[in-house]
Protein backbone atom coordinates (compact mmCIF):
# COMPACT_ATOMS: atom_id res chain seq x y z
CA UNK A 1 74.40 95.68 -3.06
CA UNK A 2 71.91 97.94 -1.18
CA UNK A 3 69.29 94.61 -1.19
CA UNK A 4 71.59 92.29 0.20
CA UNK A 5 71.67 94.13 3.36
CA UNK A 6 68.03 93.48 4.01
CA UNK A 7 68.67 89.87 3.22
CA UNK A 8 71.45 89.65 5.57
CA UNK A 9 69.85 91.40 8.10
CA UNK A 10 67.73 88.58 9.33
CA UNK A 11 69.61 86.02 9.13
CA UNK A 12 72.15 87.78 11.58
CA UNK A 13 69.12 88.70 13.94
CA UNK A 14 68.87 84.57 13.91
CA UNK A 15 72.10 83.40 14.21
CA UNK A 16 73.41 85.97 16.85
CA UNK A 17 72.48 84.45 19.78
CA UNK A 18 74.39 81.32 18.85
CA UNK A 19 77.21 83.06 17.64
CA UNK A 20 77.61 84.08 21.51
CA UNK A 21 77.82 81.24 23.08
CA UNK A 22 80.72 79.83 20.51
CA UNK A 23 82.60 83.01 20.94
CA UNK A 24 85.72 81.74 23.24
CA UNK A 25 86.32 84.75 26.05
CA UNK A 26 89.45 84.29 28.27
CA UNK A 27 89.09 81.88 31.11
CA UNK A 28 90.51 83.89 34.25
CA UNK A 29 88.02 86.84 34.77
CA UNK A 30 86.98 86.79 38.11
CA UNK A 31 84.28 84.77 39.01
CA UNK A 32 80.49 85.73 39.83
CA UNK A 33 81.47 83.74 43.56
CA UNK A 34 84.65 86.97 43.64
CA UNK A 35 81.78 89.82 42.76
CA UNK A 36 79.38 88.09 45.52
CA UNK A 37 82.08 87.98 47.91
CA UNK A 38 82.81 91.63 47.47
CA UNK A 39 78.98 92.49 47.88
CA UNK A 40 78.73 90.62 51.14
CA UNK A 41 81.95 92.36 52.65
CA UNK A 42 80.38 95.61 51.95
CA UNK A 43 77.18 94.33 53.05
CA UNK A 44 78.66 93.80 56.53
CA UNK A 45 80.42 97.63 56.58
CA UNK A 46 76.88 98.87 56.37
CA UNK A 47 74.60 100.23 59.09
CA UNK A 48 71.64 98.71 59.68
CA UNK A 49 68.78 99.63 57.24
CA UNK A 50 70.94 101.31 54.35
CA UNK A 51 71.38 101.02 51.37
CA UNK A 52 74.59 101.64 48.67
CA UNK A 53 73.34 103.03 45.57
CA UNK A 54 76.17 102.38 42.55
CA UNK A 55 75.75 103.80 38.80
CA UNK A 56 78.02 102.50 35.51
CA UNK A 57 80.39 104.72 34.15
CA UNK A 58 79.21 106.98 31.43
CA UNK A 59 80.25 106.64 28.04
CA UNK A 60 82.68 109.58 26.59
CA UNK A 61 82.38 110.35 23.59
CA UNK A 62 86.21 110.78 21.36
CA UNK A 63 84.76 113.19 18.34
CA UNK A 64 81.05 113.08 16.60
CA UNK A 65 79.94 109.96 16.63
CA UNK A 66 82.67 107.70 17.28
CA UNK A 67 83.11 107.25 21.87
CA UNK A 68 86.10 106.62 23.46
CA UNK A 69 86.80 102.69 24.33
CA UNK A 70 84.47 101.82 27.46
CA UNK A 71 86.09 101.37 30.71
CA UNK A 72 83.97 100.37 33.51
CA UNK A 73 83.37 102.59 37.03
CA UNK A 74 85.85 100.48 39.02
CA UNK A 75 83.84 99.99 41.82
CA UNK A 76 80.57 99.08 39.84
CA UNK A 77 83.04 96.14 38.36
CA UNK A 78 84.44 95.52 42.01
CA UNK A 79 80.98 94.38 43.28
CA UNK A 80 79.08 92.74 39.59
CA UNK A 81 81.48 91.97 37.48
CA UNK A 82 79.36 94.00 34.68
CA UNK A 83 81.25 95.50 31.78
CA UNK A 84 78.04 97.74 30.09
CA UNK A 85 77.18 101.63 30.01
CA UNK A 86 73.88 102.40 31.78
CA UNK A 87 73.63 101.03 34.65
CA UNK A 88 72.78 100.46 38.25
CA UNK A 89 73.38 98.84 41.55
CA UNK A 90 71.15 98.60 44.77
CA UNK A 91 72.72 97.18 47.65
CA UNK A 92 71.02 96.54 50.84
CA UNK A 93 72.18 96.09 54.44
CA UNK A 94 69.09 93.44 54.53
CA UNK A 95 66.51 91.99 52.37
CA UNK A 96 63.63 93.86 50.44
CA UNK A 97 60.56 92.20 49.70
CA UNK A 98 60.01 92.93 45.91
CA UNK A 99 56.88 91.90 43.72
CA UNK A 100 59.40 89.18 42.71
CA UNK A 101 60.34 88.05 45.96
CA UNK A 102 62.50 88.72 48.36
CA UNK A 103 66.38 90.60 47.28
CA UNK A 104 69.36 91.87 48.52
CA UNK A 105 70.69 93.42 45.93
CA UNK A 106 69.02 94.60 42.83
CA UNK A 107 70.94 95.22 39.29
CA UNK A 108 68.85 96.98 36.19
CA UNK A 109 71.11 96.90 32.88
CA UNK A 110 70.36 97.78 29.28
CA UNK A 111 68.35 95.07 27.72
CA UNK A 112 69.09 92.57 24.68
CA UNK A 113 68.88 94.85 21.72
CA UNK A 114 69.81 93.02 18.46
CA UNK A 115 70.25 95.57 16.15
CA UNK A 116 72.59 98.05 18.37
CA UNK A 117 74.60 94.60 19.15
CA UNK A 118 75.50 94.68 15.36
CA UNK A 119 77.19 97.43 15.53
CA UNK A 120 78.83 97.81 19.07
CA UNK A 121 78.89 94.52 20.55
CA UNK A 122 77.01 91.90 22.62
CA UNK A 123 75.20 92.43 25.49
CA UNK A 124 74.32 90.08 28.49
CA UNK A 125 70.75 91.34 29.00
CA UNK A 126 68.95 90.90 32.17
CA UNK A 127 68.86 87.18 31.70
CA UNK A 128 72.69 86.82 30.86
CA UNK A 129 73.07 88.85 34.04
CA UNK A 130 71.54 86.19 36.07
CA UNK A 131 73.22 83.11 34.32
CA UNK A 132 76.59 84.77 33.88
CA UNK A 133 77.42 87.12 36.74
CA UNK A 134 75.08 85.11 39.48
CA UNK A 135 72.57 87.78 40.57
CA UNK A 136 69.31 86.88 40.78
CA UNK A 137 67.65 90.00 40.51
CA UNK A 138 68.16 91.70 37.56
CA UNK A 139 65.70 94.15 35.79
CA UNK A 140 65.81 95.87 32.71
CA UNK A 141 66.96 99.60 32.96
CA UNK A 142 64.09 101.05 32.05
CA UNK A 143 62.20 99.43 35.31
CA UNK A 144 64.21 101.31 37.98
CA UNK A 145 61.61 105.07 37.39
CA UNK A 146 58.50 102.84 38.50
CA UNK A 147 60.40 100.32 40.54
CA UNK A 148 58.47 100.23 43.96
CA UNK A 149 61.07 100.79 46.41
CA UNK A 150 60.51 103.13 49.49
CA UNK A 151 63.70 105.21 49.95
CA UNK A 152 62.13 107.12 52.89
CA UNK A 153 61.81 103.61 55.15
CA UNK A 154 66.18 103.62 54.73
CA UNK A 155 67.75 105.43 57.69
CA UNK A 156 71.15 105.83 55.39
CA UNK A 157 71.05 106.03 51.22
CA UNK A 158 74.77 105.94 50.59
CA UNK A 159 76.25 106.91 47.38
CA UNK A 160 79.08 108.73 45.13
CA UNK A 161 78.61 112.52 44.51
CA UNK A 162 77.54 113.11 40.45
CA UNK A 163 79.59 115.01 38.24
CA UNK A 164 77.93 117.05 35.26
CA UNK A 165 79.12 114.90 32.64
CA UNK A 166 76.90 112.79 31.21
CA UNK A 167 75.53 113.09 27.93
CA UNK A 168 72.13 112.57 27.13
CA UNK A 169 71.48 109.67 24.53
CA UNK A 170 68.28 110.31 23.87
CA UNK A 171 67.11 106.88 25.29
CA UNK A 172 64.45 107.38 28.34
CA UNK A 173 66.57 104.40 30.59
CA UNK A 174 70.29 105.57 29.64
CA UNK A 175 72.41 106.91 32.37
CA UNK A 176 71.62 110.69 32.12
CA UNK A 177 67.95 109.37 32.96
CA UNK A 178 68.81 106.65 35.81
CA UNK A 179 70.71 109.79 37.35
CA UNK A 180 67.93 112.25 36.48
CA UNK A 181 65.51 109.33 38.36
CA UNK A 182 67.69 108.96 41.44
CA UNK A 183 67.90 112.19 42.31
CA UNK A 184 63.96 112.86 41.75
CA UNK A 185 63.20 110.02 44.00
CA UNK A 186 65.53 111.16 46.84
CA UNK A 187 65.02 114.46 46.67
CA UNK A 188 63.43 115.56 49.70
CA UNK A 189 65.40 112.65 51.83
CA UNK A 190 67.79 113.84 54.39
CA UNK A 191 69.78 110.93 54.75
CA UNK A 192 71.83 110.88 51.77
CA UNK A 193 75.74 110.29 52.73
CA UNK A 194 78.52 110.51 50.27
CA UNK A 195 81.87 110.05 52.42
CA UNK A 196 80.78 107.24 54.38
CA UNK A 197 80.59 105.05 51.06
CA UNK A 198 83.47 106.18 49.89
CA UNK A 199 85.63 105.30 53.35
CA UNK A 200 83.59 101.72 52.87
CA UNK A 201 84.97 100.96 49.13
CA UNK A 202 88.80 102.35 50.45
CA UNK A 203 88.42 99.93 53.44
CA UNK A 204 87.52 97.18 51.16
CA UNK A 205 89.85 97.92 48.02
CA UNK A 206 92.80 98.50 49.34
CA UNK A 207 93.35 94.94 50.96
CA UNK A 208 93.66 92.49 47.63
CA UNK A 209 92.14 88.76 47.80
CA UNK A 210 94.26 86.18 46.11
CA UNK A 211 91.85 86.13 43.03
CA UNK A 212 92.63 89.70 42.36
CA UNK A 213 96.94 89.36 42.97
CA UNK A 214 96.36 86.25 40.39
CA UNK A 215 95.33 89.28 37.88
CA UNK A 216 97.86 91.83 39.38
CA UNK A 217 100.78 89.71 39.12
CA UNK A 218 99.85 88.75 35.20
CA UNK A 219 99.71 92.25 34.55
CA UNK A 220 102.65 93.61 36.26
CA UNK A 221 104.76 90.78 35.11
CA UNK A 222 103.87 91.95 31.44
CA UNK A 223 104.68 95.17 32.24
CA UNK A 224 108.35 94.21 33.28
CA UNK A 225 108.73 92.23 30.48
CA UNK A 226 108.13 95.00 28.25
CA UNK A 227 110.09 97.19 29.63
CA UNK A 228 112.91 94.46 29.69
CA UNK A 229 112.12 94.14 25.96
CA UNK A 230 111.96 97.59 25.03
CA UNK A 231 115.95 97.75 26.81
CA UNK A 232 117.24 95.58 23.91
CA UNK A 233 115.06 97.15 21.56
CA UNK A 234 115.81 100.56 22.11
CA UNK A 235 118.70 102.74 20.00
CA UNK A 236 119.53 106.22 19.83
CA UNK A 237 117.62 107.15 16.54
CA UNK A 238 114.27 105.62 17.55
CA UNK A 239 111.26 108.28 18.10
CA UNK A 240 109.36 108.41 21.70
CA UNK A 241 106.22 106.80 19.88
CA UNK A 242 108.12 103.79 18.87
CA UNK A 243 109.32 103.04 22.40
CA UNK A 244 105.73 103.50 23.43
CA UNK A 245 104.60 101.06 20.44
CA UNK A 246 106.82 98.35 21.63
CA UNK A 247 105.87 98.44 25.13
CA UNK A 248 101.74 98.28 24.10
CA UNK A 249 102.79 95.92 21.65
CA UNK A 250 103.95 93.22 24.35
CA UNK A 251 100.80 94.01 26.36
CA UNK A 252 98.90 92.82 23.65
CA UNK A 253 100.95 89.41 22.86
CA UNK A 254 99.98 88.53 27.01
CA UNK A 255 96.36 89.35 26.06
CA UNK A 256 96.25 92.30 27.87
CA UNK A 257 93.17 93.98 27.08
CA UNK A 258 94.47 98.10 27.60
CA UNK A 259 96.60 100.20 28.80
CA UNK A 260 95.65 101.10 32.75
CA UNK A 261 96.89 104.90 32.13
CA UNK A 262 98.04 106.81 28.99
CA UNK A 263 101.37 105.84 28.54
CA UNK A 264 104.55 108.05 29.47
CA UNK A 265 107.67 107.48 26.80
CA UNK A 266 109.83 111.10 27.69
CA UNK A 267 113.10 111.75 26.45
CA UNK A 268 115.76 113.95 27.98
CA UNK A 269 113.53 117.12 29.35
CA UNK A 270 110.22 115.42 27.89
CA UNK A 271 111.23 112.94 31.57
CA UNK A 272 111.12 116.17 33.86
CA UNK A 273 107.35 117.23 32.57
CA UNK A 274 105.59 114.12 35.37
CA UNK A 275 102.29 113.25 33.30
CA UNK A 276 104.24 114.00 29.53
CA UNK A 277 102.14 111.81 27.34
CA UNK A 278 102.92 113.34 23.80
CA UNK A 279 105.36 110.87 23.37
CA UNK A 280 106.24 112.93 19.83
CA UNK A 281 109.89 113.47 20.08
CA UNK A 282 111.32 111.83 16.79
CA UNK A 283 114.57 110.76 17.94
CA UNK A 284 115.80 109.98 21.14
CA UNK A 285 119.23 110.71 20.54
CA UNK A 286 121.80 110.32 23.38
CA UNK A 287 118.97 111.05 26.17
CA UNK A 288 117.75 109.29 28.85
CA UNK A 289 114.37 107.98 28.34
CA UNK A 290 111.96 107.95 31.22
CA UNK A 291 109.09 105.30 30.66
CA UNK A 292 106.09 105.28 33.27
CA UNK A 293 103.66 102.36 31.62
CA UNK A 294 101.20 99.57 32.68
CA UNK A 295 99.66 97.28 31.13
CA UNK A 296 95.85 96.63 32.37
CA UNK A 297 94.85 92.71 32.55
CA UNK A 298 90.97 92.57 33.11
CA UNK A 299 90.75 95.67 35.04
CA UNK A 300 93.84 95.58 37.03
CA UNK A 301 96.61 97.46 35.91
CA UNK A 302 100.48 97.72 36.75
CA UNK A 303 102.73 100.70 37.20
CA UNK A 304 106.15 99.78 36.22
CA UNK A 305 108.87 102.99 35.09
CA UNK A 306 112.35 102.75 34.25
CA UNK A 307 114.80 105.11 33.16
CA UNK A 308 117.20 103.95 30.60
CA UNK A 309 119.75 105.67 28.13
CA UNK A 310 119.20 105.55 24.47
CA UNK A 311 122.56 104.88 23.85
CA UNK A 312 122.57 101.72 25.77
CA UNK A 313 125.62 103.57 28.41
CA UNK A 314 124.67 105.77 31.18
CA UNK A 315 126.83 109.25 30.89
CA UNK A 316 128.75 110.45 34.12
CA UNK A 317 125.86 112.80 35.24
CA UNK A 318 122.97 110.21 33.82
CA UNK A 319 124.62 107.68 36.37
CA UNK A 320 125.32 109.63 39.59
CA UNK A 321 121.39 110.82 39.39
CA UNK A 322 120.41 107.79 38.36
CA UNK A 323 122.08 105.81 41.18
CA UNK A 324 120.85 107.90 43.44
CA UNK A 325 116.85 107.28 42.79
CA UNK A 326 117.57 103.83 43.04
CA UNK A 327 119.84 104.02 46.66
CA UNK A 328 116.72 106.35 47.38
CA UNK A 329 113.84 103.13 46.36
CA UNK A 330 116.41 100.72 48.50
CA UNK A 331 115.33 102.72 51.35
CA UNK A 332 112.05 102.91 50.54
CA UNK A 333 111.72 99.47 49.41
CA UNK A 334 113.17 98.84 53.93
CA UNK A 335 110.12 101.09 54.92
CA UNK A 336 107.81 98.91 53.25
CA UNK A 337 106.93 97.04 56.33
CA UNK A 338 102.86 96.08 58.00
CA UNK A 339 102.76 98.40 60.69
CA UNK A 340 104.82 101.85 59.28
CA UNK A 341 103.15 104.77 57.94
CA UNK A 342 102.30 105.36 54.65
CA UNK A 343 103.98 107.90 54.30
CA UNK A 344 107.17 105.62 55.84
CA UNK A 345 108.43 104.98 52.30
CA UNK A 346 108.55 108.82 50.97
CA UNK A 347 110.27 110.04 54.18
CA UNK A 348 113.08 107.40 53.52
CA UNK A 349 113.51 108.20 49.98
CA UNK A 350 113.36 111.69 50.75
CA UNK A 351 116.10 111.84 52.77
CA UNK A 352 118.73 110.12 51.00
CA UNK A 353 117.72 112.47 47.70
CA UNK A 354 117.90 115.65 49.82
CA UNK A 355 121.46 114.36 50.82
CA UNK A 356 122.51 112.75 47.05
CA UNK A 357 121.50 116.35 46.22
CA UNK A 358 123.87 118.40 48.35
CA UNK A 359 126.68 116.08 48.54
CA UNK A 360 126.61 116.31 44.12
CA UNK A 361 126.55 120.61 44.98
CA UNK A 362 123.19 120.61 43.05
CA UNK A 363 121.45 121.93 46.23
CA UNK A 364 122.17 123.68 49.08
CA UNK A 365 122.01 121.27 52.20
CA UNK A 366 118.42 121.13 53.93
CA UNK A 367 117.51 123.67 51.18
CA UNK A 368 113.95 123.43 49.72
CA UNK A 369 113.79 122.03 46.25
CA UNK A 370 111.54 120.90 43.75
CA UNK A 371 113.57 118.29 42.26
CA UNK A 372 111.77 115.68 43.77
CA UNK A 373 108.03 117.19 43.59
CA UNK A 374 105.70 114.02 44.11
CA UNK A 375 105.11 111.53 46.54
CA UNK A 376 106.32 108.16 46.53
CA UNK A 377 103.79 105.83 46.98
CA UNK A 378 99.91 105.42 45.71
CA UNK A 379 97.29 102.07 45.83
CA UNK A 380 97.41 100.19 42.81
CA UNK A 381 94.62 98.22 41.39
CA UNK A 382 91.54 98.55 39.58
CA UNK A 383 92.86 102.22 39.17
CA UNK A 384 96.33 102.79 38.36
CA UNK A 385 95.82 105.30 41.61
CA UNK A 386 93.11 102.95 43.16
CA UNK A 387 91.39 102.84 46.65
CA UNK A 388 92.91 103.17 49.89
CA UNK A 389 92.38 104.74 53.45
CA UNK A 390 96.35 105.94 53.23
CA UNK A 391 96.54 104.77 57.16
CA UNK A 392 99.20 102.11 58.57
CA UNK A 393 100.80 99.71 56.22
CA UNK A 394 99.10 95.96 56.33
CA UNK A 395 99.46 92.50 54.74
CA UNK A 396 97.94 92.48 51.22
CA UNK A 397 98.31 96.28 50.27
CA UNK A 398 99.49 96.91 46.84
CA UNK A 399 101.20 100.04 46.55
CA UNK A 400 104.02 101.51 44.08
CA UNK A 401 107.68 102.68 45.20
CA UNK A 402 108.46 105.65 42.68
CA UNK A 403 111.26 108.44 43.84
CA UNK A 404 112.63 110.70 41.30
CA UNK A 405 114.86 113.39 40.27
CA UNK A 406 113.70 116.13 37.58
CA UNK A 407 116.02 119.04 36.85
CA UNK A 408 114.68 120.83 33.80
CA UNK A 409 116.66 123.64 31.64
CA UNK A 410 117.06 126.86 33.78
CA UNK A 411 117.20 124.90 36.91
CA UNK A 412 119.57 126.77 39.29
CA UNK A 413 122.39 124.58 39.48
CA UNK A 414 125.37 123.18 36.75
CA UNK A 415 123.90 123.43 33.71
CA UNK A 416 126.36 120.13 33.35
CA UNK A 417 122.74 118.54 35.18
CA UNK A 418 119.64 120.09 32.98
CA UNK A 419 117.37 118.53 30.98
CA UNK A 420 117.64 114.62 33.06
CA UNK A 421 114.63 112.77 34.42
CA UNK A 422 114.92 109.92 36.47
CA UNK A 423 112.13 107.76 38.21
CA UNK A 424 112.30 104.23 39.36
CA UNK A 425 108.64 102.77 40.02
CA UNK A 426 107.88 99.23 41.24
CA UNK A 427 104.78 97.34 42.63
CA UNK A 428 105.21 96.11 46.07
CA UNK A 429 103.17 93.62 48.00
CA UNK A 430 103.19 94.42 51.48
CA UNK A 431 103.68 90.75 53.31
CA UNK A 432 103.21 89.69 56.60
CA UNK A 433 107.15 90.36 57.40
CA UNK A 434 107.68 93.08 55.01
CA UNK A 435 107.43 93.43 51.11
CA UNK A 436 107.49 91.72 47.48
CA UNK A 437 108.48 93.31 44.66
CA UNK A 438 106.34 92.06 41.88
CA UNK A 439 107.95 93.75 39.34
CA UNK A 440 111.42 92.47 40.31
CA UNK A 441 111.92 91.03 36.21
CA UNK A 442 112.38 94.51 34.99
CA UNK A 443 116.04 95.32 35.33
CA UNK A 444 116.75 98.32 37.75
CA UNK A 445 120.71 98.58 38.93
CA UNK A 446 122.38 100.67 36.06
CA UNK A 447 124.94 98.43 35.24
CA UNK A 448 122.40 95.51 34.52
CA UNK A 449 120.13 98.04 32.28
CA UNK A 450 123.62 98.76 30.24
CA UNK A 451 123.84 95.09 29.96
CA UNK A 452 120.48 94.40 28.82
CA UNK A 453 120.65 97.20 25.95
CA UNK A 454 123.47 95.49 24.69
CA UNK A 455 121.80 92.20 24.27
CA UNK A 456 119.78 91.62 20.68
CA UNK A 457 116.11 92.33 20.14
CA UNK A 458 113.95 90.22 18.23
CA UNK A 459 113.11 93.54 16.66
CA UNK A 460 116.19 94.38 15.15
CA UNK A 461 115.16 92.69 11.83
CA UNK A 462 112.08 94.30 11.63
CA UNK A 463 112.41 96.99 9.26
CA UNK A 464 109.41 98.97 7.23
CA UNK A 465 109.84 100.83 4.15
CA UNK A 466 110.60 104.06 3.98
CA UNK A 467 107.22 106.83 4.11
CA UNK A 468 108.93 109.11 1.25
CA UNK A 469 109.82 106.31 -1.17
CA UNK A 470 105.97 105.10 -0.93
CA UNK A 471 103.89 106.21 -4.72
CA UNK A 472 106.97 106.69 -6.45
């Protein structure tokens, strides 16, 4: 067996070029016209004689030798489209003459290397680069230490503070050495600026084009659908981990690629911990289950929670809290308008929990609580908290509507109250006139969630053997 490894060897080295271009890919990434378009807007933010310097994310490693799934720096994808480790971007407010010619932006990537495609995947190459993603000048990694390129003729070099996190691969053009580079070539320069960049990328990111709501909308949508799903699915004796299964599982079906955040499944006081991600509780009992997922379609991902009870009827308690997140989102849902604050939609919701709260004798009134410890609204995107300059409300924001009520055990009020989580989360479109809810399919008043759970699931045929009863 050990021989026909060196006979298959070349033949694969021959045939995997070809193999690429049959490989089908999905048809709706965004296009190399999208990633151009994004270049030039920055391009225009820019002072005169600057340049925006923009490195890959690093790969993590999981344990030994086996890394964690790649996901792309956001913005790196925002402006090239480019889905590879070790990396980087030169932007510049004008043309550079180069030995090649004349560019205004340069990209270096890892090369072609057959034998590492083997065994983690394809790569574009510089020449891929140019044919696929539409820049023209593209260089091999291991150019950018000699690349001639005089950073002390820029009056600004703009780019994103490092973080000491990047393993060294041992290659001389990974990122730990385009870093290492960077900062040896710019070392003595004075006119390095980090916040500037980073108030040009919120600018840009936080207003979505219609190619990116085209990718928002798919993912969102099969994020409510899940959730929709998992209400029919769901039953008292099923464990967190199922619930999260079923969601992921529908993700997948739509062809999305990931999940845009670990996924939140918490039952009972599991829903008052805010990031609980266990998701190890083995039954769910007679709980309500708080579920904060979203599914991530080529780099954009939802944010879509509901809070449901696992035995398909709200109790008394369940219900008055519950009801009272969601008259809380109605008001922020009325603040979502071009022109309001931020913050517009928090205050809102804020006020009618603070009120819910007294008037159910679980607070004092205008007492300070902690029932209600986060904010209500965030950017959505690229990141599932993405970009944004958190100013006035305008047309084409993305943004989430999330109040909530979390009374753990020991909380001082009725015990009758302890141990419920509740949070409502949608993704609004802010609109010329006010907001869409793009998450609208996902069911949200409590008497159509107790009507949904008692519908049938296709899953309630789908039964596995039984762990102990397996090598008997």
């Amino acid at each position: 067996m050990k021989n026909l490894r060196f006979v298959f060897l070349p033949l694969f080295l021959l045939v995997s070029g070809t193999l690429q271009s049959q490989n089908e890919i999905p048809a709706d990434y965004l296009s190399a016209e999208f990633h151009q378009g994004r270049r030039d807007a920055l391009r225009a933010l820019m002072p005169a004689h600057s340049v925006a310097v923009f490195f890959a994310a690093p790969v993590r490693n999981r344990a030994n030798d086996v890394d964690y799934i790649y996901h792309q720096n956001p913005d790196f994808y925002y402006l090239t489209g480019y889905r590879e480790p070790h990396s980087l971007l030169l932007l510049f407010s004008e043309d550079q003459k180069t030995e090649d010619g004349s560019c205004r932006e340069i990209l270096f990537v890892q090369p072609r290397n057959k034998i590492a495609e083997m065994w983690n995947g394809r790569r574009l190459g510089d020449e891929g680069v140019k044919t696929t993603l539409g820049l023209n000048c593209v260089y091999k990694n291991a150019a950018f230490e000699a690349f001639p390129l005089d950073w002390g003729g820029f009056e600004k070099v703009f780019f994103f503070p490092f973080k000491d996190d990047i393993r060294n691969t041992g290659d001389p053009a990974d990122l730990y050495d385009l870093t290492r580079i960077f900062r040896e070539k710019t070392a003595d320069l004075k006119n390095k600026e980090t916040n500037k960049l980073r108030e040009m990328m919120e600018t840009l990111r936080e207003i979505k084009t219609p190619e990116e709501m085209a990718l928002m909308r798919k993912a969102i949508n099969i994020s409510a659908i899940a959730q929709k799903e998992v209400m029919k699915a769901m039953h008292s004796g099923m464990s967190e981990s199922e619930v999260q299964g079923i969601h992921e599982f529908v993700y997948k079906k739509y062809g999305a690629e990931y999940e845009g955040y670990p996924s939140i499944v918490g039952a009972g006081e599991n829903g008052c911990i805010l990031h609980y991600t266990e998701n190890i509780r083995p039954r769910l009992n007679n709980d309500l289950v708080l579920m904060d997922l979203g599914a991530e379609y080529h780099g954009y991902t939802a944010d879509v929670t509901r809070t449901i009870p696992a035995s398909g009827r709200f109790s008394p308690e369940q219900k008055a809290l519950y009801d009272l997140v969601y008259e809380a989102q109605e008001a922020a849902f009325a603040a979502c308008k071009p022109g309001n604050s931020f913050s517009a939609p928090h205050i809102a919701a804020k006020k009618i929990i603070d009120t819910g709260l007294a008037n159910l004798g679980i607070i004092q009134k205008d007492s300070f609580h902690t029932y209600f410890p986060h904010g209500t609204s965030h950017f959505l995107g690229l990141d599932v908290h993405d970009r944004g300059r958190y100013g006035p409300l305008k047309p084409q924001m993305v943004i989430t509507v999330e109040p909530g009520i979390y009374i753990p055990h020991g909380s001082p009020c009725d015990p009758k109250w302890w141990g419920i989580g509740v949070r409502i989360e949608d993704d609004i479109l802010i609109t010329e006139t006010g907001y869409e809810n793009l998450s609208v399919y996902a069911p949200r008043k409590s008497e159509e969630i107790e009507a949904i759970m008692a519908e049938p699931s296709p899953l309630d045929d789908f039964v596995l053997p039984a762990l102990d009863q397996m090598n008997h």
